[in-house]
C-alpha atoms as a PDB file:
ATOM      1  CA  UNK A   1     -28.109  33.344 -21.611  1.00  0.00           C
ATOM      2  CA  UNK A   2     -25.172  34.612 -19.607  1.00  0.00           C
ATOM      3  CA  UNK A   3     -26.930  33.680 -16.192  1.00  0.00           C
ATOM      4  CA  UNK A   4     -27.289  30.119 -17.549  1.00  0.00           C
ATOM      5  CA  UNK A   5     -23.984  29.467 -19.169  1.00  0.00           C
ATOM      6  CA  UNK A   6     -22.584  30.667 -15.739  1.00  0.00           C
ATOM      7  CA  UNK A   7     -24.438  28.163 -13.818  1.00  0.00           C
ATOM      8  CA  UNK A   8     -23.310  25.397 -15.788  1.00  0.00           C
ATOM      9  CA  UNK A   9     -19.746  26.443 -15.151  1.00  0.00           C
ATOM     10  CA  UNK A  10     -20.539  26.923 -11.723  1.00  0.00           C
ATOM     11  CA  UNK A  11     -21.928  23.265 -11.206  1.00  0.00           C
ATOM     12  CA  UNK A  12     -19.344  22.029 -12.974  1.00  0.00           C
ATOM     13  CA  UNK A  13     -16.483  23.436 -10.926  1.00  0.00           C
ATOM     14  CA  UNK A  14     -19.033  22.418  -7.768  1.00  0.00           C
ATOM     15  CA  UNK A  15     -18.920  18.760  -9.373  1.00  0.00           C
ATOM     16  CA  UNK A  16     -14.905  18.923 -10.044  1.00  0.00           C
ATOM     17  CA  UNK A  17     -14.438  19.936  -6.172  1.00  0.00           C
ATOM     18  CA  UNK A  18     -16.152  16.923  -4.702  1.00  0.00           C
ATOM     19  CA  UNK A  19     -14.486  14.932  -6.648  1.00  0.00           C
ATOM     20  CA  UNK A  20     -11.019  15.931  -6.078  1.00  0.00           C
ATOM     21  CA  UNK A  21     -12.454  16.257  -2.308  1.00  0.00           C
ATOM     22  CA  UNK A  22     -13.394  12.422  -2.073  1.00  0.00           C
ATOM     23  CA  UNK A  23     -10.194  11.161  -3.906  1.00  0.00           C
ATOM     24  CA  UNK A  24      -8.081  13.778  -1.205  1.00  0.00           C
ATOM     25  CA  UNK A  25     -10.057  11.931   1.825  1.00  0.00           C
ATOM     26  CA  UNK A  26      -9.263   7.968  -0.062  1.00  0.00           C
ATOM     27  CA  UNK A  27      -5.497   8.992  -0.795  1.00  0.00           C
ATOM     28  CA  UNK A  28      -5.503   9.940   2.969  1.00  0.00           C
ATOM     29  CA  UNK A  29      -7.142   7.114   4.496  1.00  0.00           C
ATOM     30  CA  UNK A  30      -4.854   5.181   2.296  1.00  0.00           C
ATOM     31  CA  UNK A  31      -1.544   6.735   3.357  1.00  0.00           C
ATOM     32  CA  UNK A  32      -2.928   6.433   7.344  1.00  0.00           C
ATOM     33  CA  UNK A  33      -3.283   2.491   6.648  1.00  0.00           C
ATOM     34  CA  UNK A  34       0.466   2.240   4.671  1.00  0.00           C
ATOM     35  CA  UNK A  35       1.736   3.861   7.547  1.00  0.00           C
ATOM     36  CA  UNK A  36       0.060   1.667  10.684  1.00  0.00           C
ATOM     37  CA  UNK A  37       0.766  -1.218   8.524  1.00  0.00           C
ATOM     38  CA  UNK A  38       4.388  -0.706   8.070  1.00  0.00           C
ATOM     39  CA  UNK A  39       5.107   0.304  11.776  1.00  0.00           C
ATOM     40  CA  UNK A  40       3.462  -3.108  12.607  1.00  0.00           C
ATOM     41  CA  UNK A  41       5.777  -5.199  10.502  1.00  0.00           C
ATOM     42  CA  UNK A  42       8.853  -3.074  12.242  1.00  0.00           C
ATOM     43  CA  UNK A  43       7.665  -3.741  15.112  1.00  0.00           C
ATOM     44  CA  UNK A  44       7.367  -7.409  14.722  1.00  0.00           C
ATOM     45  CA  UNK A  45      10.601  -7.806  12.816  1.00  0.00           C
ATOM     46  CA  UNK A  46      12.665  -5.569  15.649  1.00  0.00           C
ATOM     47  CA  UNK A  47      10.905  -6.565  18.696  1.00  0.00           C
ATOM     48  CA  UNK A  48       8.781  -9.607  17.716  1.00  0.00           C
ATOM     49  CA  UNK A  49       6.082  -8.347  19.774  1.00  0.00           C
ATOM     50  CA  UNK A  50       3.340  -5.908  18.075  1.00  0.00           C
ATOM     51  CA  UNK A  51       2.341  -2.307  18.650  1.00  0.00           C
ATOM     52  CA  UNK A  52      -0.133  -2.439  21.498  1.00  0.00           C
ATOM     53  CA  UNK A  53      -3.771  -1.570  20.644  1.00  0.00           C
ATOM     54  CA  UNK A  54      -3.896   1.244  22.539  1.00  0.00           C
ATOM     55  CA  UNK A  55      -0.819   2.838  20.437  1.00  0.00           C
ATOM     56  CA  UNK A  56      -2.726   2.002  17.176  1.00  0.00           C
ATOM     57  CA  UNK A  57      -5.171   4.490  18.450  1.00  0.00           C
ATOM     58  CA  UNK A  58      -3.411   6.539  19.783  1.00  0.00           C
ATOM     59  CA  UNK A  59      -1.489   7.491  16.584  1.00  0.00           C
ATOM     60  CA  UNK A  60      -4.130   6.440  13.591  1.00  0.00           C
ATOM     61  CA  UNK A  61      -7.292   6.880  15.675  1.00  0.00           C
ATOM     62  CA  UNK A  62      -9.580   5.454  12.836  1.00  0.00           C
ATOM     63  CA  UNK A  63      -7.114   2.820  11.181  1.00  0.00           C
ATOM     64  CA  UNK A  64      -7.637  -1.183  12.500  1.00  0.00           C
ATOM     65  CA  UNK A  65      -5.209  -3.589  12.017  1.00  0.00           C
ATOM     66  CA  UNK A  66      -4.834  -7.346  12.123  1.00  0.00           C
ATOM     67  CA  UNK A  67      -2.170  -9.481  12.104  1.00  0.00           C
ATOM     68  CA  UNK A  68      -1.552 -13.059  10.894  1.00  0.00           C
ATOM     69  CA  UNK A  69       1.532 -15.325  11.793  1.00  0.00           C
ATOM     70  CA  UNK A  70       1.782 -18.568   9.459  1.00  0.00           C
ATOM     71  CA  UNK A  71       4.451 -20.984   8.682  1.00  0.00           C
ATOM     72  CA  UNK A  72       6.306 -20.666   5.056  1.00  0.00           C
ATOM     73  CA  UNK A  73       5.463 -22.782   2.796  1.00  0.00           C
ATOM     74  CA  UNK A  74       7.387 -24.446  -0.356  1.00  0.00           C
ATOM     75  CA  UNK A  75      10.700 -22.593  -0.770  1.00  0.00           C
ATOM     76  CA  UNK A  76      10.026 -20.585   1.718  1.00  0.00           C
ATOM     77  CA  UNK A  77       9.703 -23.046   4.468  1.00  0.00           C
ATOM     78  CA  UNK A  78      11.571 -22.622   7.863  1.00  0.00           C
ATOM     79  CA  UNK A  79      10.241 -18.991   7.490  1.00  0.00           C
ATOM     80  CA  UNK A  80       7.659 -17.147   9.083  1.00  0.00           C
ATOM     81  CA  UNK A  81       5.129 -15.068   7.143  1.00  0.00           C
ATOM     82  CA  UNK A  82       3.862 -12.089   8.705  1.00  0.00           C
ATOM     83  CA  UNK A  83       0.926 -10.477   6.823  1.00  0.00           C
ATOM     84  CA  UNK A  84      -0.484  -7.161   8.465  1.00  0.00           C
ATOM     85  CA  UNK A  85      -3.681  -5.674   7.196  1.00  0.00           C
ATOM     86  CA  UNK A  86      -4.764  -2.345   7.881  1.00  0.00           C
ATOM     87  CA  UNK A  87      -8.353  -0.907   7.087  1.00  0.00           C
ATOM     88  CA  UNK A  88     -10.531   2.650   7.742  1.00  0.00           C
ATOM     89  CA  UNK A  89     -13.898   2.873   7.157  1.00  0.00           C
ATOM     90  CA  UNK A  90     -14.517   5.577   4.460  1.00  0.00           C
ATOM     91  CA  UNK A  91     -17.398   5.650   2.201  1.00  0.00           C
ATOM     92  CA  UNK A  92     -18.685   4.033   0.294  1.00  0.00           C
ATOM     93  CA  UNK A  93     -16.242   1.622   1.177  1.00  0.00           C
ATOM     94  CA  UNK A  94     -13.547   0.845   3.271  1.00  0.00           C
ATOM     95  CA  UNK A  95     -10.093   1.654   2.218  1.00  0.00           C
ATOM     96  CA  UNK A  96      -7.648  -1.563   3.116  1.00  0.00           C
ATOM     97  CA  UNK A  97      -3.599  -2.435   2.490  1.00  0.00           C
ATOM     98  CA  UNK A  98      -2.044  -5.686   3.031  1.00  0.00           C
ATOM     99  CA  UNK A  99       1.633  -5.558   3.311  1.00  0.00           C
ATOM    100  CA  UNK A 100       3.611  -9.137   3.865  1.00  0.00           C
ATOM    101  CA  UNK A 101       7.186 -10.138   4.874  1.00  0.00           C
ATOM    102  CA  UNK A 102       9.241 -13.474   5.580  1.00  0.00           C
ATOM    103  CA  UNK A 103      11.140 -13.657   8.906  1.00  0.00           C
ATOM    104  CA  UNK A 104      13.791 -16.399  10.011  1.00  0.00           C
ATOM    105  CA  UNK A 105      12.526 -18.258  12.481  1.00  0.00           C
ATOM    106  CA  UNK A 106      14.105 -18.146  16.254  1.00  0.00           C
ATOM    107  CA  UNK A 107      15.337 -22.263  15.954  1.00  0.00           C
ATOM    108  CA  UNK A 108      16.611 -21.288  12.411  1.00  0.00           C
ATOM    109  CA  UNK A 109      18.939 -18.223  13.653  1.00  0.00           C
ATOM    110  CA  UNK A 110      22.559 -19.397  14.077  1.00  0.00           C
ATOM    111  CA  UNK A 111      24.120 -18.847  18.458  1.00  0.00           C
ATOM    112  CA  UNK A 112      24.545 -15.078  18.778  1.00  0.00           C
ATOM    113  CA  UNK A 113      23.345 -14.141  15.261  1.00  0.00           C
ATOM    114  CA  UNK A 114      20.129 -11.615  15.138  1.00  0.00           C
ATOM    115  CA  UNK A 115      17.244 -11.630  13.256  1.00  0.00           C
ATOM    116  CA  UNK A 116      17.490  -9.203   9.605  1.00  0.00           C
END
């Protein structure tokens, strides 16, 4: 009796690890993708040109990320709309953020002023 009730606990804990294992490697893969993300956007705010692929890889080796330009729309026309998505392949599915922000455009900046 005490060899079985042992086992069970032992599965159990086996069970609890993997878990807390798999939500340790999503929270991860999650913060990795935050982070890329947000250094995009900086980039393109600061510089207006993005970080180069090779950096990307460089510093989150497994982390993609795409970036889409578009015109504002309704009150926030004569703005652009950056929208940055990052995205790692873990299992059983890939993890993915999407972080936005509205920029002045260049015509729209007043002689000597700088973009925010």
């Amino acid at each position: 009796m005490a060899i079985t009730l042992v086992s069970l606990i032992m599965a159990g804990l086996g069970i609890t690890v993997i878990g807390f294992a798999r939500f340790n490697r999503y929270q991860w893969a999650r913060q990795q993708c935050i982070a890329a993300a947000q250094a995009q956007l900086d980039s393109l705010t600061a510089t207006d040109q993005p970080f180069s692929h090779e950096d990307i890889q460089r510093l989150w080796p497994d982390v993609t990320v795409k970036v889409d330009r578009s015109a504002g729309e309704g009150q926030w026309e004569g703005l652009e709309l950056l929208q940055v998505q990052a995205s790692v392949d873990t299992h059983p599915r890939p993890t993915t953020v999407r972080l936005a922000r509205y920029l002045l455009t260049k015509p729209h900046l007043e002689e000597g002023e700088q973009s925010p």
